[in-house]
C-alpha atoms as a PDB file:
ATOM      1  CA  UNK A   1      63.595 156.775 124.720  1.00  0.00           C
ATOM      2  CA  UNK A   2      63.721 153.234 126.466  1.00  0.00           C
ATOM      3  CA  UNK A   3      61.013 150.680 124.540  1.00  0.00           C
ATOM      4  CA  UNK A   4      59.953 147.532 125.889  1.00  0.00           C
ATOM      5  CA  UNK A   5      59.808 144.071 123.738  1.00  0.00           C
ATOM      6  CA  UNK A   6      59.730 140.573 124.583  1.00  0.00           C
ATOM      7  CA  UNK A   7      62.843 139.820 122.441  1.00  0.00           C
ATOM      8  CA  UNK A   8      64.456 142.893 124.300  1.00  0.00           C
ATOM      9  CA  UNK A   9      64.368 144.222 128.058  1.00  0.00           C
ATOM     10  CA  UNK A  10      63.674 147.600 128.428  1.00  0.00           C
ATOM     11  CA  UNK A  11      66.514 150.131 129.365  1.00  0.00           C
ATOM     12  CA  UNK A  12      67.500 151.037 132.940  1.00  0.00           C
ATOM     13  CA  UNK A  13      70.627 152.505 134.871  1.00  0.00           C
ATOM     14  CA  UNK A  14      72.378 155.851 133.503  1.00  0.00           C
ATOM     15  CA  UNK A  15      72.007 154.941 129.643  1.00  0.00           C
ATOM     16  CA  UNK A  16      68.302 155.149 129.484  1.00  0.00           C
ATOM     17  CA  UNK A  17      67.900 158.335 131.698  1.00  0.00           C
ATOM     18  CA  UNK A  18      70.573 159.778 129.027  1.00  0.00           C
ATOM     19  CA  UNK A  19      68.517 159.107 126.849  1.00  0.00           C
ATOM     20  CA  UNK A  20      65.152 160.418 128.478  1.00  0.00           C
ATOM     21  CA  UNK A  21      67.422 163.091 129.486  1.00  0.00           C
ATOM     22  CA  UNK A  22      68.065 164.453 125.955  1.00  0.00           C
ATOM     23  CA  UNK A  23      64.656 163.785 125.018  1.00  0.00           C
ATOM     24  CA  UNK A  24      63.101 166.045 127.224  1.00  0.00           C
ATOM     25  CA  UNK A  25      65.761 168.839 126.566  1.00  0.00           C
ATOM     26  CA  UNK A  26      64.746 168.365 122.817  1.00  0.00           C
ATOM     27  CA  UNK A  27      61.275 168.775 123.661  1.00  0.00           C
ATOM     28  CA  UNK A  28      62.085 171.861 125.702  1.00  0.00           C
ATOM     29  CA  UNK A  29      64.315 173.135 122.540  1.00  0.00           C
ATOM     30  CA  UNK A  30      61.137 173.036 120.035  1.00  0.00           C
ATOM     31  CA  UNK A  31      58.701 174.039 122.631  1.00  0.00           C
ATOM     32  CA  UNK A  32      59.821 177.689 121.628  1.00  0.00           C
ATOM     33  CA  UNK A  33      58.268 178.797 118.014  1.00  0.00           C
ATOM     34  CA  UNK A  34      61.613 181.417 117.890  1.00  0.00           C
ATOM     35  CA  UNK A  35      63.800 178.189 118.122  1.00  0.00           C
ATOM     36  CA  UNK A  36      62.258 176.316 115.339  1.00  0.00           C
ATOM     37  CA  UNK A  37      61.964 179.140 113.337  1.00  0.00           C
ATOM     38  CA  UNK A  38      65.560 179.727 113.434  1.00  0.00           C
ATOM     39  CA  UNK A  39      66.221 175.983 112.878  1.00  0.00           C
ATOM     40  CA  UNK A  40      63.859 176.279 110.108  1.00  0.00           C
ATOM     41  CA  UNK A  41      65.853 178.970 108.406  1.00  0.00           C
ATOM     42  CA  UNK A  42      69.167 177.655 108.704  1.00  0.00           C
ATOM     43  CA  UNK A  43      67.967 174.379 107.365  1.00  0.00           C
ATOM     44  CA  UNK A  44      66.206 176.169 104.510  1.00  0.00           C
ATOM     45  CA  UNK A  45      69.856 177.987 104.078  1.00  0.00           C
ATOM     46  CA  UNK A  46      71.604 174.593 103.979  1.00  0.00           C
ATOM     47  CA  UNK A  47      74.784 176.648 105.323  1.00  0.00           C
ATOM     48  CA  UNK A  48      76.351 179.378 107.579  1.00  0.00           C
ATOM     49  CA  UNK A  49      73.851 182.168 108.194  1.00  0.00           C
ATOM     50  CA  UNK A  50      74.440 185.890 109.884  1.00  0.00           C
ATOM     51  CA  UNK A  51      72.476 186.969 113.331  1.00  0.00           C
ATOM     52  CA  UNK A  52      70.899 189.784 110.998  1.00  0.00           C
ATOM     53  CA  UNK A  53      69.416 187.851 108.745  1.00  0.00           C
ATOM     54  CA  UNK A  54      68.270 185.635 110.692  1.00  0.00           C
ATOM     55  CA  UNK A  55      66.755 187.917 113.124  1.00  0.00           C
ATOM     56  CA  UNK A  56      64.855 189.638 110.380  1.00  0.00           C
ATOM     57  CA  UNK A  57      63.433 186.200 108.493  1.00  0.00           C
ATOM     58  CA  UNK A  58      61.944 184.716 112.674  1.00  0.00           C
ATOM     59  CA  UNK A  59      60.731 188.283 113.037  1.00  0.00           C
ATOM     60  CA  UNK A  60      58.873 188.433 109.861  1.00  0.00           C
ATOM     61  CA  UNK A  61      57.390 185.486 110.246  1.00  0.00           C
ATOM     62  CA  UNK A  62      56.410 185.781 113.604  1.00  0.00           C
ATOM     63  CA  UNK A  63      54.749 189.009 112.668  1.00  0.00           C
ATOM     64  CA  UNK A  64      53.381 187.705 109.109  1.00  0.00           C
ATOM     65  CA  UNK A  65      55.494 190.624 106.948  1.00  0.00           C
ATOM     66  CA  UNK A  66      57.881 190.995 104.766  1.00  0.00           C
ATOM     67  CA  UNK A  67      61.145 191.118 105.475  1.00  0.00           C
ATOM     68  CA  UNK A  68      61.233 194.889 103.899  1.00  0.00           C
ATOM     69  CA  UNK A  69      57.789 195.445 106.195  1.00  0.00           C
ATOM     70  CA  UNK A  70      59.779 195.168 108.881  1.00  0.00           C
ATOM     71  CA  UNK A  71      60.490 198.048 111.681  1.00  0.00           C
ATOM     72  CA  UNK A  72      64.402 198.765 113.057  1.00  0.00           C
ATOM     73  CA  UNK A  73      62.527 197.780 116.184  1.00  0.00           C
ATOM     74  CA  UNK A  74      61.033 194.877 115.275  1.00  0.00           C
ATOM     75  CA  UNK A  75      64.677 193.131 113.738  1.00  0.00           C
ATOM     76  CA  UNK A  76      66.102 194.712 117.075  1.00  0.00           C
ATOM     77  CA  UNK A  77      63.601 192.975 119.762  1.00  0.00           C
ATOM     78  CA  UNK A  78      63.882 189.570 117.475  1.00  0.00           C
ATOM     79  CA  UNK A  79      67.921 189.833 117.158  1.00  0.00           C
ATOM     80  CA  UNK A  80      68.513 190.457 120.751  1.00  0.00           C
ATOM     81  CA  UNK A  81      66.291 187.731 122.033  1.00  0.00           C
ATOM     82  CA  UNK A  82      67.817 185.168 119.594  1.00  0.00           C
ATOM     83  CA  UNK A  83      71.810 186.691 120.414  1.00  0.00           C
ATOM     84  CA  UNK A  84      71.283 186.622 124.430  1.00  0.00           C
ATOM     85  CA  UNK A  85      68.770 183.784 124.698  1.00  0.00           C
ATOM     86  CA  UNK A  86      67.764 181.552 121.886  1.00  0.00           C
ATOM     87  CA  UNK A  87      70.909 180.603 120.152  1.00  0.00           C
ATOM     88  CA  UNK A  88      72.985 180.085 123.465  1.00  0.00           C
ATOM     89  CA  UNK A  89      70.113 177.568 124.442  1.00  0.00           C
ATOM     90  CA  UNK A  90      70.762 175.681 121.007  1.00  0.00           C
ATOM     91  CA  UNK A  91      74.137 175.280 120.831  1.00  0.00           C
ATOM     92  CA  UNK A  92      74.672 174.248 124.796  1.00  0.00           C
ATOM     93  CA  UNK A  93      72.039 171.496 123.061  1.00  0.00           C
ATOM     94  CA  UNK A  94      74.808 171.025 120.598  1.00  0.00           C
ATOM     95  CA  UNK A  95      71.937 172.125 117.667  1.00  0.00           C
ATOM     96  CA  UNK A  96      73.806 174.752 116.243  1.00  0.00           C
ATOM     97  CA  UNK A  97      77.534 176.577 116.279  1.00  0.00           C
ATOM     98  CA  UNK A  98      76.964 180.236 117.043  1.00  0.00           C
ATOM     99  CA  UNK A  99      80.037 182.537 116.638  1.00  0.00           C
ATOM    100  CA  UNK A 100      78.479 185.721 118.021  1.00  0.00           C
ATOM    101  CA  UNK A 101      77.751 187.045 114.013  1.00  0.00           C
ATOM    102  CA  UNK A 102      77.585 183.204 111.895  1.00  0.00           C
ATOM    103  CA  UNK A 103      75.156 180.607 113.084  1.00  0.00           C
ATOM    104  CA  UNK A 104      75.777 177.067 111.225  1.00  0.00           C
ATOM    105  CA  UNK A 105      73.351 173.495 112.197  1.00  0.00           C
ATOM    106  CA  UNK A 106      75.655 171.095 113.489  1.00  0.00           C
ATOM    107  CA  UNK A 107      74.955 167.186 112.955  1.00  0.00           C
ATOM    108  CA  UNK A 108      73.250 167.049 115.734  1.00  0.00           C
ATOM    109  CA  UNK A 109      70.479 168.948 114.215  1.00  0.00           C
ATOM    110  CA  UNK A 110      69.100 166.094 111.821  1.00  0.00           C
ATOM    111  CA  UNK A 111      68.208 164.290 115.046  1.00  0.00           C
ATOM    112  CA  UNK A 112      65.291 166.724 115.259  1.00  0.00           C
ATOM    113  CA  UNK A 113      63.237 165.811 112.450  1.00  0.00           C
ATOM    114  CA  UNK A 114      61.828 162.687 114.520  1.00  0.00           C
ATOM    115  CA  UNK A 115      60.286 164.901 117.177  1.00  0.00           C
ATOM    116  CA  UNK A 116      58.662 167.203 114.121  1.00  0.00           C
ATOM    117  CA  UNK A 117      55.830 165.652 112.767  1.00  0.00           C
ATOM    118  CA  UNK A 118      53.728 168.365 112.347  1.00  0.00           C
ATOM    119  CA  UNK A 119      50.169 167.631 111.641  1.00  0.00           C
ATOM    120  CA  UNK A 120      48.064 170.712 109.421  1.00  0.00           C
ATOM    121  CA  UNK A 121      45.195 171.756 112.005  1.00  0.00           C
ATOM    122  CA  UNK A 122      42.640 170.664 109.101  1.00  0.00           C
ATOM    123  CA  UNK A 123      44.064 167.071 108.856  1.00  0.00           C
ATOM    124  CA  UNK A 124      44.107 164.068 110.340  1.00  0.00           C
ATOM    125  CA  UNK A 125      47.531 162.276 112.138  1.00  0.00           C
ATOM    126  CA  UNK A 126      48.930 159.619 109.756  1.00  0.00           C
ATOM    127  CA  UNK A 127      48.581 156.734 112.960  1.00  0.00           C
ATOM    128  CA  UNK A 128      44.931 157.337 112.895  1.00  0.00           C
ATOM    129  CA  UNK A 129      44.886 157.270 109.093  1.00  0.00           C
ATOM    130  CA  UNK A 130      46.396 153.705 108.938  1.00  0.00           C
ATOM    131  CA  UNK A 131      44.406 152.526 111.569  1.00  0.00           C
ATOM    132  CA  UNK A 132      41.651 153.787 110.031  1.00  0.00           C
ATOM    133  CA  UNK A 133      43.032 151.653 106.644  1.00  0.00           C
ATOM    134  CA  UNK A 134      43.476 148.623 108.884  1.00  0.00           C
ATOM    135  CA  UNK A 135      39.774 148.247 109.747  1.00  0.00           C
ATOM    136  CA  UNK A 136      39.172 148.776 105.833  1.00  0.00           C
ATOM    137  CA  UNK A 137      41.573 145.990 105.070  1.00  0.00           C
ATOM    138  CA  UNK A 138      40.066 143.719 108.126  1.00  0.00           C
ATOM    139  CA  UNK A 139      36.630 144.495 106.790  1.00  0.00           C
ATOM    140  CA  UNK A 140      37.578 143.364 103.520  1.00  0.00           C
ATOM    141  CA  UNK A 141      39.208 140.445 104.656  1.00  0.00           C
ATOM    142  CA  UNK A 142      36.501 139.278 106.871  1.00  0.00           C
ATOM    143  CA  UNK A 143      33.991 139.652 103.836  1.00  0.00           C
ATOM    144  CA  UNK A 144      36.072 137.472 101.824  1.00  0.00           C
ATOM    145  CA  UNK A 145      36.108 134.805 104.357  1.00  0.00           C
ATOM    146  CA  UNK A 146      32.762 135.085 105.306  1.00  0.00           C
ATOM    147  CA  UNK A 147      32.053 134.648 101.400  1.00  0.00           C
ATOM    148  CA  UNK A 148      29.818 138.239 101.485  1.00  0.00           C
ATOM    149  CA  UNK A 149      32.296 139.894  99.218  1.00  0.00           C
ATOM    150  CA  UNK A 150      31.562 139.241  95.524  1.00  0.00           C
ATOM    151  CA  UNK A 151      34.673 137.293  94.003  1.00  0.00           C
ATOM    152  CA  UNK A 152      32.770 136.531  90.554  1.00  0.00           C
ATOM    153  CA  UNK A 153      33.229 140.264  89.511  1.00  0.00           C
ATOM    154  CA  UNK A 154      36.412 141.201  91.315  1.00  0.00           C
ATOM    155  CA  UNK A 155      38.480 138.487  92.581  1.00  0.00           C
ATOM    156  CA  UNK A 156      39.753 137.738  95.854  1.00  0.00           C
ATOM    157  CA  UNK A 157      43.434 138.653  94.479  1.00  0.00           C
ATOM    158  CA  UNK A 158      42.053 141.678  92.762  1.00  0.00           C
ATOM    159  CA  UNK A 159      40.650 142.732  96.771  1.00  0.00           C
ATOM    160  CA  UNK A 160      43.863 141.885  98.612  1.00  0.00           C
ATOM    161  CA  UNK A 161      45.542 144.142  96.154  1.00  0.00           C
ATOM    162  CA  UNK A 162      43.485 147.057  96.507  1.00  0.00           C
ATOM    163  CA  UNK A 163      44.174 147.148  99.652  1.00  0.00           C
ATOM    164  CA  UNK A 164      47.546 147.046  99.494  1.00  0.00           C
ATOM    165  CA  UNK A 165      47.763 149.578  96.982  1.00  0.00           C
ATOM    166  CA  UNK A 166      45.467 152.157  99.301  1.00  0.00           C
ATOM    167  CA  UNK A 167      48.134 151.540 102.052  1.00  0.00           C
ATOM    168  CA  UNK A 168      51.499 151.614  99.021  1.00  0.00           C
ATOM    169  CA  UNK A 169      49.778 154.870  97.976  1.00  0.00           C
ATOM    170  CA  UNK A 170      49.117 156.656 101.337  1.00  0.00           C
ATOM    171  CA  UNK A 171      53.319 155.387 102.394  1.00  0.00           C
ATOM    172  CA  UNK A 172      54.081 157.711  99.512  1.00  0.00           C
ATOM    173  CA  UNK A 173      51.652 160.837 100.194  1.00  0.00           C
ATOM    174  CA  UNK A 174      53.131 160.598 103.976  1.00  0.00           C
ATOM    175  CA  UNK A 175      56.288 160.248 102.928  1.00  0.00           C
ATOM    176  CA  UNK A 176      55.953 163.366 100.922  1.00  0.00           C
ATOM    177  CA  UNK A 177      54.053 165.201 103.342  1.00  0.00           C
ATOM    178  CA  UNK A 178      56.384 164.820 105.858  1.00  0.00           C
ATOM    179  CA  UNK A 179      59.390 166.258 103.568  1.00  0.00           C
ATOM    180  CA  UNK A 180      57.427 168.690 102.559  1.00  0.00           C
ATOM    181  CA  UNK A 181      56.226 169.675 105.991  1.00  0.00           C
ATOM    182  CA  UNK A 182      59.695 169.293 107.813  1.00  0.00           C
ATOM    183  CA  UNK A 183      61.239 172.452 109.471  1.00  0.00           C
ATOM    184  CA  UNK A 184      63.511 173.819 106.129  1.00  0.00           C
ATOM    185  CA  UNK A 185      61.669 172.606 103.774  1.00  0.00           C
ATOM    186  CA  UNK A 186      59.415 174.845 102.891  1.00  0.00           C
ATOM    187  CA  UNK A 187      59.389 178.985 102.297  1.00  0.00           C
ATOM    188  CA  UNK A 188      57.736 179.593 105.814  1.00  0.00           C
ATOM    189  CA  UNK A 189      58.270 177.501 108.387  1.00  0.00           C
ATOM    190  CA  UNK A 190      55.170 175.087 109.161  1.00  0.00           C
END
């Protein structure tokens, strides 16, 4: 993705519409829940996985079973979509090596977890978090300068370092979060 800077021009000619290029085909690889479920399980694998076990892990997920819940049908539909569609799509991307039975991530693959921050529906996004942290710390700065913050009880140091401590402290639950929440990482995929 080109980025402009005033220490450094942005991007033009045939490197930066490589790079928008394979941007948008990444996009267009996780747009399809099938495809990051199946990246999701062979990241959770950590190694070479078989079509049929794939196929049955995406199709009981998709259809929130079991794996033993699941109908010859159901592994069927799920295994033929991923054999004639799916994984062809991700390894042309160079995602994954797909051997007609084996399916193994390439190194390509760890290039992914930048486009997957996945947000819970019941919280907030991290950049509104920090800028929400910002105003606190400007707030508190201003009030210091503006003498309307008391210093007798807590002193100025002791406010400058609360409020670097509520942004050390949310660093680590993001950091943690976004492990936690990262496609392979987890049981089911997020």
């Amino acid at each position: 993705m080109a980025t402009t800077s005033e220490s450094q021009p942005a991007q033009t000619g045939p490197a930066a519409d490589d790079a928008q290029s394979r941007e948008g085909e990444i996009f267009d690889l996780l747009s399809n829940q099938r495809r990051r479920y199946a990246i999701h399980y062979c990241k959770r694998e950590a190694g070479p996985v078989t079509l049929g076990d794939l196929a049955e892990h995406v199709a009981a997920w998709e259809l929130e079973k079991e794996v033993e819940e699941l109908t010859s049908a159901e592994r069927k539909r799920v295994y033929t979509s991923l054999q004639q569609s799916h994984l062809p799509t991700l390894e042309r991307a160079d995602v994954i090596e797909f051997d007609d039975r084996t399916i193994e991530l390439t190194d390509e693959a760890a290039e992914l977890d930048v486009y997957l921050d996945i947000v819970p529906g019941d919280s907030v996004p991290w950049g509104v978090y920090y800028l929400g942290l910002t105003v606190i710390g400007t707030i508190v700065m201003a009030g210091l300068w503006l003498e309307v913050l008391p210093t007798e009880t807590i002193p100025e140091l002791g406010w400058a370092t609360a409020v670097f401590a509520l942004f050390a402290v949310s660093a680590v639950v993001h950091v943690g979060q976004n492990r936690r929440m990262r496609l392979g990482g987890m049981e089911r995929p997020p």
